[in-house]
N, C-alpha and C. Protein backbone atom coordinates (compact mmCIF):
# COMPACT_ATOMS: atom_id res chain seq x y z
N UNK A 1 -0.20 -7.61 21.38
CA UNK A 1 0.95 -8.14 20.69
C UNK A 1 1.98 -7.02 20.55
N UNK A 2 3.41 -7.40 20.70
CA UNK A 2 4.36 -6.64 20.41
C UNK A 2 5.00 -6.51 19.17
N UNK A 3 5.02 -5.34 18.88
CA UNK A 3 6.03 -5.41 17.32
C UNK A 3 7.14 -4.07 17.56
N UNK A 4 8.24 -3.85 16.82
CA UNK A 4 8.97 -3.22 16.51
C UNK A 4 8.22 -2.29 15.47
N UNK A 5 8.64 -1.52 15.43
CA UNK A 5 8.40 -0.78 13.81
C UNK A 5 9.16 0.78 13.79
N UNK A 6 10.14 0.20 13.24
CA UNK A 6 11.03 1.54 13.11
C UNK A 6 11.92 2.41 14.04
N UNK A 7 11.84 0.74 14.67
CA UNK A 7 12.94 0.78 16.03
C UNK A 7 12.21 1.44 17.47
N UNK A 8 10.91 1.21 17.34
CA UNK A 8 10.12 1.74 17.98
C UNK A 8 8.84 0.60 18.48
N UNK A 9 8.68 0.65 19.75
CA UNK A 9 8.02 -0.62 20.29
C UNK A 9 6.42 0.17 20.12
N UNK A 10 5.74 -1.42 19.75
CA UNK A 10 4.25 -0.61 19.31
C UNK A 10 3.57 -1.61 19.49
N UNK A 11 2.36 -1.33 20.57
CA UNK A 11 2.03 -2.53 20.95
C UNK A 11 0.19 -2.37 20.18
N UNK A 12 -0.02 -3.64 19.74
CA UNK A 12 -1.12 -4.46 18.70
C UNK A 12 -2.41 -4.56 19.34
N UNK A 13 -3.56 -4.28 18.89
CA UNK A 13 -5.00 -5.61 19.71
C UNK A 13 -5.07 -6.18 18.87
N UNK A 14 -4.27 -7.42 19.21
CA UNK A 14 -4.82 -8.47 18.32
C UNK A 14 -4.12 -8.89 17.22
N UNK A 15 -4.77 -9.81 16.17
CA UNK A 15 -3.69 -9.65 14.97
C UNK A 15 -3.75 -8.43 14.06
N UNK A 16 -3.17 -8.43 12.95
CA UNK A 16 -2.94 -7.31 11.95
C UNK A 16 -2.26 -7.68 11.14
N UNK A 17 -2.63 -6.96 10.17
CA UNK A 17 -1.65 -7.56 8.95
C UNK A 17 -1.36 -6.14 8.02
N UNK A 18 -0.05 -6.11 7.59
CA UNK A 18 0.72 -5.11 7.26
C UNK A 18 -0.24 -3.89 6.59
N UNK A 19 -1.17 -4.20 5.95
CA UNK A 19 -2.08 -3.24 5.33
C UNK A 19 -2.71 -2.22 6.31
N UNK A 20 -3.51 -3.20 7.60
CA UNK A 20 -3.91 -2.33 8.78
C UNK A 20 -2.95 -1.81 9.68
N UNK A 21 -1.84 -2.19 9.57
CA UNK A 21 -0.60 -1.59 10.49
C UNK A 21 -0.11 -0.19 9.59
N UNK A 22 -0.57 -0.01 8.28
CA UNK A 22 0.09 0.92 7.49
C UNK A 22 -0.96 1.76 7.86
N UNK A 23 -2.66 1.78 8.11
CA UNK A 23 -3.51 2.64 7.93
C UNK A 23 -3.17 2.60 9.63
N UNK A 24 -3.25 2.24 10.37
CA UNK A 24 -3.22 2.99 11.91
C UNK A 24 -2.04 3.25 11.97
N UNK A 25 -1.16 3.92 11.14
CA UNK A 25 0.57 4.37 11.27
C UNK A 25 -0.23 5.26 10.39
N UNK A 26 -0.91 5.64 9.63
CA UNK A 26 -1.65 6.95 8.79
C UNK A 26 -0.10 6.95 7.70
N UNK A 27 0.30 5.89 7.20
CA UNK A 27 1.87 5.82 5.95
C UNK A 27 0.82 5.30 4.81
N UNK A 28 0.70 6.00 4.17
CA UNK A 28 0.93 6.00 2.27
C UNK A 28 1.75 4.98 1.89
N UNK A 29 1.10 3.98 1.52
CA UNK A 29 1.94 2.71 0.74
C UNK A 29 2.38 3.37 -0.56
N UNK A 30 2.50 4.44 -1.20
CA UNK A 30 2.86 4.84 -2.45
C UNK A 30 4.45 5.56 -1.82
N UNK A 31 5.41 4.73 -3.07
CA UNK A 31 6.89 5.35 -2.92
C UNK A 31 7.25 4.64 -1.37
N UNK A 32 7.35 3.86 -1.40
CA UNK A 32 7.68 3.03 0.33
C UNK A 32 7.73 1.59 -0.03
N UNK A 33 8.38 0.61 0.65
CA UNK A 33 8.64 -0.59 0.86
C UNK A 33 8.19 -0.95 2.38
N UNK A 34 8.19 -2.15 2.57
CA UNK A 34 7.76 -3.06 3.86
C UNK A 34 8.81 -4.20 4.52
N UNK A 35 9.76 -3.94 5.32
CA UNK A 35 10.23 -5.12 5.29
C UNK A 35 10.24 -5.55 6.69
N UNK A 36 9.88 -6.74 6.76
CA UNK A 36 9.70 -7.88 8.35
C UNK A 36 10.61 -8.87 8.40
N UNK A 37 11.64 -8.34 9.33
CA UNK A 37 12.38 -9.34 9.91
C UNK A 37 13.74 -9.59 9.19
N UNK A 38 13.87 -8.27 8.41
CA UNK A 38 14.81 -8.54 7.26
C UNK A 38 14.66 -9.03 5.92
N UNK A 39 13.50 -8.76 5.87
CA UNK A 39 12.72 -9.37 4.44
C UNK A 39 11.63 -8.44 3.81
N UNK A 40 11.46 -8.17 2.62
CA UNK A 40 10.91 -7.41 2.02
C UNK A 40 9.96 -7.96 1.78
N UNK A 41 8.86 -7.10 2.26
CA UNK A 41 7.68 -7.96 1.87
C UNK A 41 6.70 -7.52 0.34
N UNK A 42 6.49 -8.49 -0.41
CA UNK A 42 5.69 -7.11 -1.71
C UNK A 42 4.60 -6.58 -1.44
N UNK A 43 3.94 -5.65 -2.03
CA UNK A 43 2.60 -4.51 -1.63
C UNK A 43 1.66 -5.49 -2.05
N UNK A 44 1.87 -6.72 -3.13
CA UNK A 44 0.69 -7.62 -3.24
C UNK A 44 0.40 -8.36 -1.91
N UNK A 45 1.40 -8.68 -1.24
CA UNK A 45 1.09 -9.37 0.15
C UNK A 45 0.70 -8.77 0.99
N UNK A 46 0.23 -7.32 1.09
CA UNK A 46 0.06 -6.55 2.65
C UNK A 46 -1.05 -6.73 3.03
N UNK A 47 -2.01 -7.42 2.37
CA UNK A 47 -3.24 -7.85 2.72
C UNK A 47 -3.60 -9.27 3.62
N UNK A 48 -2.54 -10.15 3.09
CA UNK A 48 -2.52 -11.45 3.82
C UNK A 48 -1.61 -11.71 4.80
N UNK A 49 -0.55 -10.61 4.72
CA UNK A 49 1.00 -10.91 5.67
C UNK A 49 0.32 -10.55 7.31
N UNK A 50 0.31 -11.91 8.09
CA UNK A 50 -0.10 -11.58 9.55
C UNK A 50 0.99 -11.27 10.20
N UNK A 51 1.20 -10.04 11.17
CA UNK A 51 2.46 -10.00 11.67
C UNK A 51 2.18 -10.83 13.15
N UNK A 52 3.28 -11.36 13.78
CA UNK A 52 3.44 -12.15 14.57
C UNK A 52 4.13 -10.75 15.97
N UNK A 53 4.22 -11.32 17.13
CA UNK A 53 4.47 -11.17 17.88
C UNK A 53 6.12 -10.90 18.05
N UNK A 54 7.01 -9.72 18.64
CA UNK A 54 7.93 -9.96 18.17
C UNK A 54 8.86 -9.61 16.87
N UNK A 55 7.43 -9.10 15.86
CA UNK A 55 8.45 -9.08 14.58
C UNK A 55 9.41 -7.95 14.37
N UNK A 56 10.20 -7.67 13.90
CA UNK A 56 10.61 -6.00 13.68
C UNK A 56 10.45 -5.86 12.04
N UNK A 57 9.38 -4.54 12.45
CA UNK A 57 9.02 -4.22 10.94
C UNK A 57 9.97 -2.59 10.81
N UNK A 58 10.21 -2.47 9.36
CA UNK A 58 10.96 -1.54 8.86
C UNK A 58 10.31 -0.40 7.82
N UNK A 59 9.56 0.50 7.61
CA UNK A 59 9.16 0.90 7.13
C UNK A 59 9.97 2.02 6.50
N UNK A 60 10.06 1.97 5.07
CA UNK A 60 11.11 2.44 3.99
C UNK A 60 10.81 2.90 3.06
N UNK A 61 10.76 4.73 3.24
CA UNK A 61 10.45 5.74 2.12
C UNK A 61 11.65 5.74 0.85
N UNK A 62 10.94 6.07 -0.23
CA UNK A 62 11.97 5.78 -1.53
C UNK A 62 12.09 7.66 -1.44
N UNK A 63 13.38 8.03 -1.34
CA UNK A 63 13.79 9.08 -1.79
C UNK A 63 14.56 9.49 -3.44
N UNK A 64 13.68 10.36 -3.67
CA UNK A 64 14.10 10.96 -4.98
C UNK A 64 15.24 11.74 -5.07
N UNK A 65 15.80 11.47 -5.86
CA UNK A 65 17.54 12.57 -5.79
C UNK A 65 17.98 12.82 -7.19
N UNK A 66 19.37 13.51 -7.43
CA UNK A 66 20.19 12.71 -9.11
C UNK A 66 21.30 12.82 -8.50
């Protein structure tokens, strides 16, 4: 399966769902967002969200500043 992720083509075995796409990307869900397709997905869903074929995922560190 094909996905985007971070403007970067990354190809799948199989399905996955955002939780296992975060641990074989080795990204720390702490201080980060998820968003597919233009949509934010919440950290309660990364367990059930199947990504599809196609999707473009965005993976989005929260930077600290003042």
């Amino acid at each position: 399966m094909k996905i985007i992720v971070n403007q970067k083509l990354l190809m799948l075995d199989g399905e996955m769902n955002i939780e296992g796409l975060l641990s074989e990307l080795s990204v720390s869900t702490k201080y980060m967002a998820i968003e597919v397709n233009e949509v934010i997905i919440p950290k309660s869903e990364y367990t059930k969200y199947l990504l599809k074929e196609n999707d473009i995922v965005e993976v989005i560190n929260a930077v600290g500043g003042g």
